[in-house]
PDB file of N, CA and C in Angstrom:
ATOM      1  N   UNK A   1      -0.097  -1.996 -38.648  1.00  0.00           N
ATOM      2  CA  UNK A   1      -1.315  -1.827 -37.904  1.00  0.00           C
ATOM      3  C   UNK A   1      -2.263  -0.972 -38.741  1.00  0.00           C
ATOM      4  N   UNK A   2      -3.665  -1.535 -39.204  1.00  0.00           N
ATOM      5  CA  UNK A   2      -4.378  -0.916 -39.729  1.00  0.00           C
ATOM      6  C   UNK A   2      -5.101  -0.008 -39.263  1.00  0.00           C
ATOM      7  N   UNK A   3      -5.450   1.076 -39.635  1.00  0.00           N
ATOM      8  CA  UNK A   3      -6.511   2.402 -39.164  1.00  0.00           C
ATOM      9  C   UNK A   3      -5.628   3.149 -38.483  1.00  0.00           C
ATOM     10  N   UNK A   4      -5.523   3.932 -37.823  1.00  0.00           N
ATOM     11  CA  UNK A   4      -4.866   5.267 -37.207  1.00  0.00           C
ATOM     12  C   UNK A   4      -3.388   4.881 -36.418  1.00  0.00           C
ATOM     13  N   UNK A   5      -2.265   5.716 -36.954  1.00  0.00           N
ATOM     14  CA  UNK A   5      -1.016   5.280 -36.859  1.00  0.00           C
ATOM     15  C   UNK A   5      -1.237   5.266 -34.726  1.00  0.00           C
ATOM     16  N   UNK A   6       0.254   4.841 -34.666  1.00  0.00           N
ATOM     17  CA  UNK A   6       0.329   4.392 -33.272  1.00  0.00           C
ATOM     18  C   UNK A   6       0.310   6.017 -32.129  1.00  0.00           C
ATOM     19  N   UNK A   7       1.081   7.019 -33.209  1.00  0.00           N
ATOM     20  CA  UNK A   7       1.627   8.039 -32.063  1.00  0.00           C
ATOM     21  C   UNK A   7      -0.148   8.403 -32.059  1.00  0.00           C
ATOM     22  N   UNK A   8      -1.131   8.585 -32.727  1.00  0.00           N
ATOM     23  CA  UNK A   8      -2.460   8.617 -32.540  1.00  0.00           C
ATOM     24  C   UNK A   8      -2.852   8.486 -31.954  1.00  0.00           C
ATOM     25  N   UNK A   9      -2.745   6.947 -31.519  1.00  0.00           N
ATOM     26  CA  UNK A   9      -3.447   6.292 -29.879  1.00  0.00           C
ATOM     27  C   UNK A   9      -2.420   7.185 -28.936  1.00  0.00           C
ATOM     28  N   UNK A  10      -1.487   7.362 -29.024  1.00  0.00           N
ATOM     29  CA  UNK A  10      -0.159   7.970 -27.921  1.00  0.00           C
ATOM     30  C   UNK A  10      -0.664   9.127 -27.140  1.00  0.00           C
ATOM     31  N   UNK A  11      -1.079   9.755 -28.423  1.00  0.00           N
ATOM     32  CA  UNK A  11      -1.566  11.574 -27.967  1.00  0.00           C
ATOM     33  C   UNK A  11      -2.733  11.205 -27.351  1.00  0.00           C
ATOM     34  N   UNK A  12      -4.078  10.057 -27.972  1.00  0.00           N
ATOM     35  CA  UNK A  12      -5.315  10.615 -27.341  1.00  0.00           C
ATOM     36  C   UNK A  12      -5.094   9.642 -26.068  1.00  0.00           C
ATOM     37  N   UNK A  13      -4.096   9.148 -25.389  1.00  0.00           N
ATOM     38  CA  UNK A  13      -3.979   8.565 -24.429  1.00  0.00           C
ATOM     39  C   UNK A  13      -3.111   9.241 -23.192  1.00  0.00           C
ATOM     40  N   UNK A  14      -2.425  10.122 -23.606  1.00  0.00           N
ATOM     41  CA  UNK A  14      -2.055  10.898 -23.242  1.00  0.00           C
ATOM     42  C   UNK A  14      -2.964  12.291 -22.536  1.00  0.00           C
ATOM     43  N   UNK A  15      -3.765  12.680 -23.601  1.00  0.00           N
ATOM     44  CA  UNK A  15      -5.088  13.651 -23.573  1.00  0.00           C
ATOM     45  C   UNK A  15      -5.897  13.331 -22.343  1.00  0.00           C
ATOM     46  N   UNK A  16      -6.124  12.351 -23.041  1.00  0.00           N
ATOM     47  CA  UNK A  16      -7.202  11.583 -21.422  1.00  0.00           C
ATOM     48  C   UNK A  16      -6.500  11.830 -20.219  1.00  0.00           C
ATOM     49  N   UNK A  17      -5.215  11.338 -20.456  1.00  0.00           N
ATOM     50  CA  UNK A  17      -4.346  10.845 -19.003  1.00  0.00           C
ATOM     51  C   UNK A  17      -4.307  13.014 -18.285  1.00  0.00           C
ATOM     52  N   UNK A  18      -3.783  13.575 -19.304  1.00  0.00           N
ATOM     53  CA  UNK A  18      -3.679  14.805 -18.444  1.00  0.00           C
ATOM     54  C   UNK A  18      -5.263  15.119 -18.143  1.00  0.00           C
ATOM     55  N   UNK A  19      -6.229  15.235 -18.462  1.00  0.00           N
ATOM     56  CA  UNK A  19      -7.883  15.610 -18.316  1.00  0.00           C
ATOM     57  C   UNK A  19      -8.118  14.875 -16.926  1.00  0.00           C
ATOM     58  N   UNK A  20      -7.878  13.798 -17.077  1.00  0.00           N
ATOM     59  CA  UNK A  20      -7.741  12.952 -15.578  1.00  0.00           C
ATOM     60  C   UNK A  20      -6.801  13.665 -14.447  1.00  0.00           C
ATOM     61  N   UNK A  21      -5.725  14.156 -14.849  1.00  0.00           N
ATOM     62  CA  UNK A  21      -5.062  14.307 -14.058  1.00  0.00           C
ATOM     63  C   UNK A  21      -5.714  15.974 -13.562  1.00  0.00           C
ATOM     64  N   UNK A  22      -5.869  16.480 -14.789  1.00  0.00           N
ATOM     65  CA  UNK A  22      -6.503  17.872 -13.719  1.00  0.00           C
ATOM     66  C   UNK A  22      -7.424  18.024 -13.169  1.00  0.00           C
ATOM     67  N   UNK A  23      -8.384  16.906 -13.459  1.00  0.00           N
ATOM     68  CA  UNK A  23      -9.732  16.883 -12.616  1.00  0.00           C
ATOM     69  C   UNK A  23      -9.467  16.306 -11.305  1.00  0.00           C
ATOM     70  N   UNK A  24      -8.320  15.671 -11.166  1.00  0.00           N
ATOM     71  CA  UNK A  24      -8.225  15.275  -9.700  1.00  0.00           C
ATOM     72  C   UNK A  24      -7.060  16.632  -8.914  1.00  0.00           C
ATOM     73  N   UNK A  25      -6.568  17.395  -9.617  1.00  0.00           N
ATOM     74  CA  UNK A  25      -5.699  18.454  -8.955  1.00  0.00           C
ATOM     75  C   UNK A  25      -6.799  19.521  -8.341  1.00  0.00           C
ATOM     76  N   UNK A  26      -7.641  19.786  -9.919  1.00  0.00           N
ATOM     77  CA  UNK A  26      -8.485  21.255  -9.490  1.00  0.00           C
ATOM     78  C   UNK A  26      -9.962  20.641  -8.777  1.00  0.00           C
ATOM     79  N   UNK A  27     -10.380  19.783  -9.023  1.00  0.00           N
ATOM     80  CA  UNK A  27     -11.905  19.818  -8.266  1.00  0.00           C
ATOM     81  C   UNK A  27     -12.088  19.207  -6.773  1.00  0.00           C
ATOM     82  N   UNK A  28     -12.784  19.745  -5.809  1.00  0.00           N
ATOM     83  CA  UNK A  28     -12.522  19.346  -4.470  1.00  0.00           C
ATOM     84  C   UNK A  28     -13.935  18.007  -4.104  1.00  0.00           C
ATOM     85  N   UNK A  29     -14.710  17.965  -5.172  1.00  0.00           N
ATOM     86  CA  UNK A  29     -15.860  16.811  -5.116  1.00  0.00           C
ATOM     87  C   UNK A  29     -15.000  15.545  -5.194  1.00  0.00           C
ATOM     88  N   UNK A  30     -15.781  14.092  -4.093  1.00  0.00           N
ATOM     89  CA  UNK A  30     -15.018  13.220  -4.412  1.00  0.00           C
ATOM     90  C   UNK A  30     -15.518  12.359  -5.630  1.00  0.00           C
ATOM     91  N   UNK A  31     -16.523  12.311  -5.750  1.00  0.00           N
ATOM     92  CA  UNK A  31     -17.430  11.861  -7.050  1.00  0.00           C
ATOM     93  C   UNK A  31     -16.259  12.448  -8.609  1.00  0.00           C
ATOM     94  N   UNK A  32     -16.231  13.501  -8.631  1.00  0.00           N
ATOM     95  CA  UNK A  32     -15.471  14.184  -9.820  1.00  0.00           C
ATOM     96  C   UNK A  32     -14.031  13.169  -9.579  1.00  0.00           C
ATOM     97  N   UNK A  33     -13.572  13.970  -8.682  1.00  0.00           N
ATOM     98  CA  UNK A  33     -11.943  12.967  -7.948  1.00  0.00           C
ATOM     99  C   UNK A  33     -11.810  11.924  -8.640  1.00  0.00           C
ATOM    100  N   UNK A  34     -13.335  10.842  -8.202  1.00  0.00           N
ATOM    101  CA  UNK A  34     -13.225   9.347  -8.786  1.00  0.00           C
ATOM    102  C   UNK A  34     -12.936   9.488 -10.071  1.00  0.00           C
ATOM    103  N   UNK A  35     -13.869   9.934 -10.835  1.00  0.00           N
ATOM    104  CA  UNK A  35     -14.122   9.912 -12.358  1.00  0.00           C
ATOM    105  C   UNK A  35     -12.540   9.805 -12.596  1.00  0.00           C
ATOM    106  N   UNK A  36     -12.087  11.465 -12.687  1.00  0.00           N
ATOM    107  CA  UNK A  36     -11.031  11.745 -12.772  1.00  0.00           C
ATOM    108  C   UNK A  36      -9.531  10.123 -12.904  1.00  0.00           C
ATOM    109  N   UNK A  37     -10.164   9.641 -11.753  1.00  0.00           N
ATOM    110  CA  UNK A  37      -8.665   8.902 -11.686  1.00  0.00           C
ATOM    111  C   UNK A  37      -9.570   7.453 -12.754  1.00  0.00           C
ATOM    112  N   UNK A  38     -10.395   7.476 -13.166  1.00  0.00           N
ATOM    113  CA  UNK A  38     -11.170   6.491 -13.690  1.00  0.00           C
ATOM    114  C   UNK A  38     -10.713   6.643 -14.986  1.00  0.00           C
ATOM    115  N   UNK A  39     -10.551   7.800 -15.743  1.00  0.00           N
ATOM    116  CA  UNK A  39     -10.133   8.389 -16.806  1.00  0.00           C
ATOM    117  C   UNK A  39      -8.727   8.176 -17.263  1.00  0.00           C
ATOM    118  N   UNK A  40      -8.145   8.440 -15.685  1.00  0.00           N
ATOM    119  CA  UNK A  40      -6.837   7.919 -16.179  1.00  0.00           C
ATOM    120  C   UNK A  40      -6.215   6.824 -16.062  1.00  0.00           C
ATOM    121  N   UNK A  41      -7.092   5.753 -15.344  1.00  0.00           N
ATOM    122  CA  UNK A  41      -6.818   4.359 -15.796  1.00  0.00           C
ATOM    123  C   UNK A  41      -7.363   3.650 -17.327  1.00  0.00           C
ATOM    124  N   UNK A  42      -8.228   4.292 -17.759  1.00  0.00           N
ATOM    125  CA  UNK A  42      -8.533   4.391 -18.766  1.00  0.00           C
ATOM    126  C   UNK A  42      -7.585   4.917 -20.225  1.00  0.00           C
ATOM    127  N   UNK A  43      -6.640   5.941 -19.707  1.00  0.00           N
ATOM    128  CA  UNK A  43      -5.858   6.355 -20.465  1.00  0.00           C
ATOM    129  C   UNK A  43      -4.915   4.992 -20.624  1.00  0.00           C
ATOM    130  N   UNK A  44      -4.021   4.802 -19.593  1.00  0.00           N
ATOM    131  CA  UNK A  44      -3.312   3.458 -18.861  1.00  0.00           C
ATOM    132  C   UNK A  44      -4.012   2.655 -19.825  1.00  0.00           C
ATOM    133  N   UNK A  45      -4.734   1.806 -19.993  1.00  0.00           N
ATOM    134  CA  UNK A  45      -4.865   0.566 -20.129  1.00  0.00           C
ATOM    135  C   UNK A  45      -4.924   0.912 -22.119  1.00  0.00           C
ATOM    136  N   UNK A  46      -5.318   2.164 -22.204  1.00  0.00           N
ATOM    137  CA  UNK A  46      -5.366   2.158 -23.927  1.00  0.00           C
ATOM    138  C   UNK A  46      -3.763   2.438 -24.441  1.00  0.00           C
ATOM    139  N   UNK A  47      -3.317   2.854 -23.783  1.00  0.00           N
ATOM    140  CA  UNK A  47      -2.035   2.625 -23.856  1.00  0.00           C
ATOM    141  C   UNK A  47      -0.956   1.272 -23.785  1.00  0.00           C
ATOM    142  N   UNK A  48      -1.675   0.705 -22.529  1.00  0.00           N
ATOM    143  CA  UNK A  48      -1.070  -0.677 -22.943  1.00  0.00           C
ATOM    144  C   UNK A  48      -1.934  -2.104 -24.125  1.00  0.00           C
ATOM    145  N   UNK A  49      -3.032  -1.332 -24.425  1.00  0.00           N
ATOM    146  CA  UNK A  49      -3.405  -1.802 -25.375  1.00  0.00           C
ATOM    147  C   UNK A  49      -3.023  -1.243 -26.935  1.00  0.00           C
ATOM    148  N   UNK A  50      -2.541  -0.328 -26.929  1.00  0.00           N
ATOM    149  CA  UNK A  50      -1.411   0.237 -28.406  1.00  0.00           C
ATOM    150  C   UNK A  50      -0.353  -0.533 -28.464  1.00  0.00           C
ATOM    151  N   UNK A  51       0.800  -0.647 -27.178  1.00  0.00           N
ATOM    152  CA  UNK A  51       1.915  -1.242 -27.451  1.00  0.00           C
ATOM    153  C   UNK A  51       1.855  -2.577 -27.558  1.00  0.00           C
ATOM    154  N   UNK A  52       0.517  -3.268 -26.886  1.00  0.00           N
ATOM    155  CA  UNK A  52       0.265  -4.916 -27.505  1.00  0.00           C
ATOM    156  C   UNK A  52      -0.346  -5.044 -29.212  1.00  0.00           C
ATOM    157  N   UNK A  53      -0.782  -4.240 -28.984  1.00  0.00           N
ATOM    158  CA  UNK A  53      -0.913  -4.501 -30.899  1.00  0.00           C
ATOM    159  C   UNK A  53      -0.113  -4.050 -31.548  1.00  0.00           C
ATOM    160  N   UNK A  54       0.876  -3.347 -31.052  1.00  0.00           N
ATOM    161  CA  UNK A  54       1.978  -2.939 -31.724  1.00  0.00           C
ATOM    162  C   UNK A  54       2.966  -4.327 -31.978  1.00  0.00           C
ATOM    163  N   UNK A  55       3.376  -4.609 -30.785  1.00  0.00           N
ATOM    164  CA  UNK A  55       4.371  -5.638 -30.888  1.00  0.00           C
ATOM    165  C   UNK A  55       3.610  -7.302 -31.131  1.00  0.00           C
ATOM    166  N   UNK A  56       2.302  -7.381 -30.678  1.00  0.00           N
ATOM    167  CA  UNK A  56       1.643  -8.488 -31.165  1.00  0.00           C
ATOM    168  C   UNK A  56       1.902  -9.320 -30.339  1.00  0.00           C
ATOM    169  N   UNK A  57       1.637  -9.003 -28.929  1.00  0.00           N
ATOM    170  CA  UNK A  57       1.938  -9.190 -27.403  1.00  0.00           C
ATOM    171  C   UNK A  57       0.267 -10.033 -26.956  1.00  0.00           C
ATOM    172  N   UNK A  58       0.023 -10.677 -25.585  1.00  0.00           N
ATOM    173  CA  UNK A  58      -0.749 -10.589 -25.372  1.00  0.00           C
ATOM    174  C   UNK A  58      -0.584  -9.727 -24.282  1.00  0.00           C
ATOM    175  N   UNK A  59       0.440  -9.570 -23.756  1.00  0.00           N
ATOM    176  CA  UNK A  59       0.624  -9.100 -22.012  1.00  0.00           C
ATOM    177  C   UNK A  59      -0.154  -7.692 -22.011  1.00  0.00           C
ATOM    178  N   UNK A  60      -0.052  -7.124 -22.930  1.00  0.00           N
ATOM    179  CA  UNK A  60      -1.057  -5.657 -22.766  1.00  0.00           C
ATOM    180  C   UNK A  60      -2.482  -6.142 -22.661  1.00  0.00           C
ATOM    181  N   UNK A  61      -2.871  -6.909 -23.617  1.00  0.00           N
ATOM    182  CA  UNK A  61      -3.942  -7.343 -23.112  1.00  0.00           C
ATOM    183  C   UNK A  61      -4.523  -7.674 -21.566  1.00  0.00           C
ATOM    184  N   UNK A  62      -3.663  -8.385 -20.422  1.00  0.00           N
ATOM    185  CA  UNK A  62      -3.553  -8.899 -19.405  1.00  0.00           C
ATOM    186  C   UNK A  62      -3.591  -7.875 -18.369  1.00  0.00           C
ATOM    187  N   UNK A  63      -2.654  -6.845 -18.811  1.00  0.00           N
ATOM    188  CA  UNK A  63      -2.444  -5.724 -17.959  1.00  0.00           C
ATOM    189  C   UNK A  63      -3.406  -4.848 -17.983  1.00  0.00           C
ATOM    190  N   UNK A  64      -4.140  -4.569 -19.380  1.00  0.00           N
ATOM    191  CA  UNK A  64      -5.378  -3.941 -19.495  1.00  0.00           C
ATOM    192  C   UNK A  64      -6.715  -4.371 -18.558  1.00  0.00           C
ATOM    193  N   UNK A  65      -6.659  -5.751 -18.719  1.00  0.00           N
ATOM    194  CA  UNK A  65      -7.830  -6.763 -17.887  1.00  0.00           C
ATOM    195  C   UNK A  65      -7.930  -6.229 -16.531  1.00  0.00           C
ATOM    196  N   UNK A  66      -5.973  -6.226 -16.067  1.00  0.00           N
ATOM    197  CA  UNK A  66      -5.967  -6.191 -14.399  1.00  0.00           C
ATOM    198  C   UNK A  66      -6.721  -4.750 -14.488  1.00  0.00           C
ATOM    199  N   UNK A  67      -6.498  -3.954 -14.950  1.00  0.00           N
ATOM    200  CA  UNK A  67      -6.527  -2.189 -15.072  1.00  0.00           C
ATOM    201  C   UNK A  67      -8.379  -1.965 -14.728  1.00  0.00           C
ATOM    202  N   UNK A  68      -9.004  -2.686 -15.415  1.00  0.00           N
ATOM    203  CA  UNK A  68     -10.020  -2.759 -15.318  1.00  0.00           C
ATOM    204  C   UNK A  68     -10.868  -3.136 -14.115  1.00  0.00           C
ATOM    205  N   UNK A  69     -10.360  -4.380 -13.483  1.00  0.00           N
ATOM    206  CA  UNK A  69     -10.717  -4.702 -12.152  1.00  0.00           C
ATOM    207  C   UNK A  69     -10.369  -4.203 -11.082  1.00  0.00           C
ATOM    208  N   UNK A  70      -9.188  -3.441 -11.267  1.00  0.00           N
ATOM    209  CA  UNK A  70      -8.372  -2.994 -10.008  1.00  0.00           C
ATOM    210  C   UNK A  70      -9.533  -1.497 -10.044  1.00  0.00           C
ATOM    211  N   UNK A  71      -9.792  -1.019 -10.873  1.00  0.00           N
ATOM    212  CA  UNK A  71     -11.041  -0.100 -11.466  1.00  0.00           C
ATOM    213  C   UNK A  71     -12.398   0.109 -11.080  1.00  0.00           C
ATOM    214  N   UNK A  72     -12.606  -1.129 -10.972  1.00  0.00           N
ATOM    215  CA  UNK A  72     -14.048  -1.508 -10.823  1.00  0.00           C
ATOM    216  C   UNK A  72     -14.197  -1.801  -8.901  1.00  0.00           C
ATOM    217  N   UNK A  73     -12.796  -2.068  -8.549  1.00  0.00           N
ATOM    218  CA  UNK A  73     -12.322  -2.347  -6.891  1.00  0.00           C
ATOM    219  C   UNK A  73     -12.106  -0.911  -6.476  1.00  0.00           C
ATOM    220  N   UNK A  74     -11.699  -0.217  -7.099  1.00  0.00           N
ATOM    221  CA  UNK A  74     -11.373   1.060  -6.789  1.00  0.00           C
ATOM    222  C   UNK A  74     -12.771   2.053  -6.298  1.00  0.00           C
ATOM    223  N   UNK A  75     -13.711   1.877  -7.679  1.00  0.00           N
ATOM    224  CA  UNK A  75     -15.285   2.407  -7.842  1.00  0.00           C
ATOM    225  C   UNK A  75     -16.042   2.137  -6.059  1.00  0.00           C
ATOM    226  N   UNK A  76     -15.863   0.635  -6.311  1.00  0.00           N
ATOM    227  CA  UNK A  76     -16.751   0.073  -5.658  1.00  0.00           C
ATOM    228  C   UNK A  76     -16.452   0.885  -3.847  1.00  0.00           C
ATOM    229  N   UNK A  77     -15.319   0.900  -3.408  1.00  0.00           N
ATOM    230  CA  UNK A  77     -14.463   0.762  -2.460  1.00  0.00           C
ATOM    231  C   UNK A  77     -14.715   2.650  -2.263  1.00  0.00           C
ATOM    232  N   UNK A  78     -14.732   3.500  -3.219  1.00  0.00           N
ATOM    233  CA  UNK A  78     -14.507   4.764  -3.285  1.00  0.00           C
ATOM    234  C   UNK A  78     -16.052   5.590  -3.037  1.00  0.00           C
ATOM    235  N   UNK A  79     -16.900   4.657  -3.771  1.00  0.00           N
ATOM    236  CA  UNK A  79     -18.164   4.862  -3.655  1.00  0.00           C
ATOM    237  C   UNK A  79     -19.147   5.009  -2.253  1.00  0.00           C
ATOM    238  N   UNK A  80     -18.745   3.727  -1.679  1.00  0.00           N
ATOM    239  CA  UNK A  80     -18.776   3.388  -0.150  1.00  0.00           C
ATOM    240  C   UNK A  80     -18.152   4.025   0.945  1.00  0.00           C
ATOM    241  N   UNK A  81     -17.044   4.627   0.820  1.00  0.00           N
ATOM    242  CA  UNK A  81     -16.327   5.713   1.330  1.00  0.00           C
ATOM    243  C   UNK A  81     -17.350   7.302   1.170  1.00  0.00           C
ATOM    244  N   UNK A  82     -17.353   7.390   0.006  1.00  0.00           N
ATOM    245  CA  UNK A  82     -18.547   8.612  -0.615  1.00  0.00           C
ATOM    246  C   UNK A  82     -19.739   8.485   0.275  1.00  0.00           C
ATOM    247  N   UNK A  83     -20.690   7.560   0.238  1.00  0.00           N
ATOM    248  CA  UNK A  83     -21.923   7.572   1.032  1.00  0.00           C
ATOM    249  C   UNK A  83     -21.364   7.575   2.369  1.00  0.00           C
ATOM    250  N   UNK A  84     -20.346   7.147   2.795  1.00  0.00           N
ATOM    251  CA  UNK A  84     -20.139   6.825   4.267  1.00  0.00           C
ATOM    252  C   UNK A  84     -20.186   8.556   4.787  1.00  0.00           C
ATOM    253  N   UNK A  85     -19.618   9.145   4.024  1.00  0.00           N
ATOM    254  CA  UNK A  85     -19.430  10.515   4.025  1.00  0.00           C
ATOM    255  C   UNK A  85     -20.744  11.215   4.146  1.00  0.00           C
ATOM    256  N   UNK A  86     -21.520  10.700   3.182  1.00  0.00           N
ATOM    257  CA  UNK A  86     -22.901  11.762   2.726  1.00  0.00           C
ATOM    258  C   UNK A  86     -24.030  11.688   4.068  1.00  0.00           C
ATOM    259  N   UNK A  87     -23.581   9.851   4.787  1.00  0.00           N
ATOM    260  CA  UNK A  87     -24.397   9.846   5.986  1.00  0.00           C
ATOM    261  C   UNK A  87     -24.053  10.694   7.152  1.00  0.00           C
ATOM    262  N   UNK A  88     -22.951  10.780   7.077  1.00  0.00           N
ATOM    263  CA  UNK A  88     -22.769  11.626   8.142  1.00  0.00           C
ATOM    264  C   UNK A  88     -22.872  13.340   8.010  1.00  0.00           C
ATOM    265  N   UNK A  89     -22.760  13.794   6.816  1.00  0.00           N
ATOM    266  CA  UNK A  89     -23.075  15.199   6.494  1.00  0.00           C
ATOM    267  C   UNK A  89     -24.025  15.408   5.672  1.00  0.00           C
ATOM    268  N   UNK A  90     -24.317  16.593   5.240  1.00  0.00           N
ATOM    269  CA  UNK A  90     -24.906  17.158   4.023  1.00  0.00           C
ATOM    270  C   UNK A  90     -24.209  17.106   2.659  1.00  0.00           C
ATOM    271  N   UNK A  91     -23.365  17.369   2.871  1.00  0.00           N
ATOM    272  CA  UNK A  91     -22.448  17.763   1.263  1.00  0.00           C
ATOM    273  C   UNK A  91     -20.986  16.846   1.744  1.00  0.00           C
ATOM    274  N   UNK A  92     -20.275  16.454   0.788  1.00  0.00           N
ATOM    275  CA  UNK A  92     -19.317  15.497   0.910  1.00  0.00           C
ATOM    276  C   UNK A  92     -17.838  16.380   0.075  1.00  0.00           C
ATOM    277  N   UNK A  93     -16.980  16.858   0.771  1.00  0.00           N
ATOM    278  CA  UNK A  93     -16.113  17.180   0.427  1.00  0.00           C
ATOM    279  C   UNK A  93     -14.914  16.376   0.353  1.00  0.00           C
ATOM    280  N   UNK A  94     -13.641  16.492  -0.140  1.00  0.00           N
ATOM    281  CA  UNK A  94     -12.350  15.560   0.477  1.00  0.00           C
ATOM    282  C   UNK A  94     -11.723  15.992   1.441  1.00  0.00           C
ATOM    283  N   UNK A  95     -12.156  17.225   2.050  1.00  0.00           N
ATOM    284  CA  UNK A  95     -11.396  17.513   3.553  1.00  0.00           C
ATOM    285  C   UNK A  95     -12.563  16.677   4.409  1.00  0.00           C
ATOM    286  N   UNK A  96     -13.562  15.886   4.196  1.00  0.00           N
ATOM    287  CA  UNK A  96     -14.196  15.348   4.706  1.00  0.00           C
ATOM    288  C   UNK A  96     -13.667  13.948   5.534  1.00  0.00           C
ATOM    289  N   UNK A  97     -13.041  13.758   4.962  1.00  0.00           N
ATOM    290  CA  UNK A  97     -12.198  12.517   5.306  1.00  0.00           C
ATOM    291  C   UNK A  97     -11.711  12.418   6.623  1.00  0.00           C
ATOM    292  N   UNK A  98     -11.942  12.902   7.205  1.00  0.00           N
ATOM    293  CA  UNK A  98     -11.128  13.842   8.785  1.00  0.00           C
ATOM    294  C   UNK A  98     -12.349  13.380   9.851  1.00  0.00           C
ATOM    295  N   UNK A  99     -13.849  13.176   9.100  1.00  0.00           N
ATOM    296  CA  UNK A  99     -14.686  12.949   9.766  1.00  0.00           C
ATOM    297  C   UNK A  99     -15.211  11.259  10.250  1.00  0.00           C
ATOM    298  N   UNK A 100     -14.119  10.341   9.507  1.00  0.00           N
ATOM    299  CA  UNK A 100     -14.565   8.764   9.319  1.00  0.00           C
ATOM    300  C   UNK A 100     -13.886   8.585  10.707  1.00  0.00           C
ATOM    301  N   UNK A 101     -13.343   8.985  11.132  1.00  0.00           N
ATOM    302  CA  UNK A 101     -12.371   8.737  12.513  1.00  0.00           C
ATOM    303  C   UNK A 101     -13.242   8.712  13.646  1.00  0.00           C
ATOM    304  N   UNK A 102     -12.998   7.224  14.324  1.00  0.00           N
ATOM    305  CA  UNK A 102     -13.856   6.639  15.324  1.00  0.00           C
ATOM    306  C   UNK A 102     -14.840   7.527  15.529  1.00  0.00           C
TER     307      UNK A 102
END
């Protein structure tokens, strides 16, 4: 594999994946939250895009694709939840969630 060995992609996929992961432990915004888990599907899918060019697979490719849409379903779906929130208050927290109930 030409340009930057594999454990390379490993670590900065890894990197991402924990940055993701603490932005969804420490921040209580759901906007951040999203990002956060956006990051670490992002980590996910560059990862299964290392071990398909590693082995010369397409299936990482495939799994990357799903990663992306399930992503973009996630956004969409999380976003709408977010405003549903913002209409009913001022500021949108994740203990907010308590408030969508009939």
């Amino acid at each position: 594999m030409p340009g930057m060995p594999i454990h390379g992609y490993l670590v900065l996929s890894a990197i991402l994946f924990v940055i993701g992961l603490a932005g969804v432990l420490v921040r209580r915004s759901p906007l951040v939250m999203l990002m956060s888990i956006e990051l670490m599907w992002g980590a996910a899918a560059l990862l299964f895009l290392t071990f398909a060019r590693q082995w010369g697979t397409m299936a990482g490719h495939v799994f990357s694709f799903l990663i992306i849409v399930v992503g973009a379903a996630e956004a969409a779906i999380g976003l709408a939840l977010i405003v549903l929130i913002f209409r009913t208050r001022d500021a949108a927290d994740v203990d907010d969630v308590r408030a969508l109930r009939g």
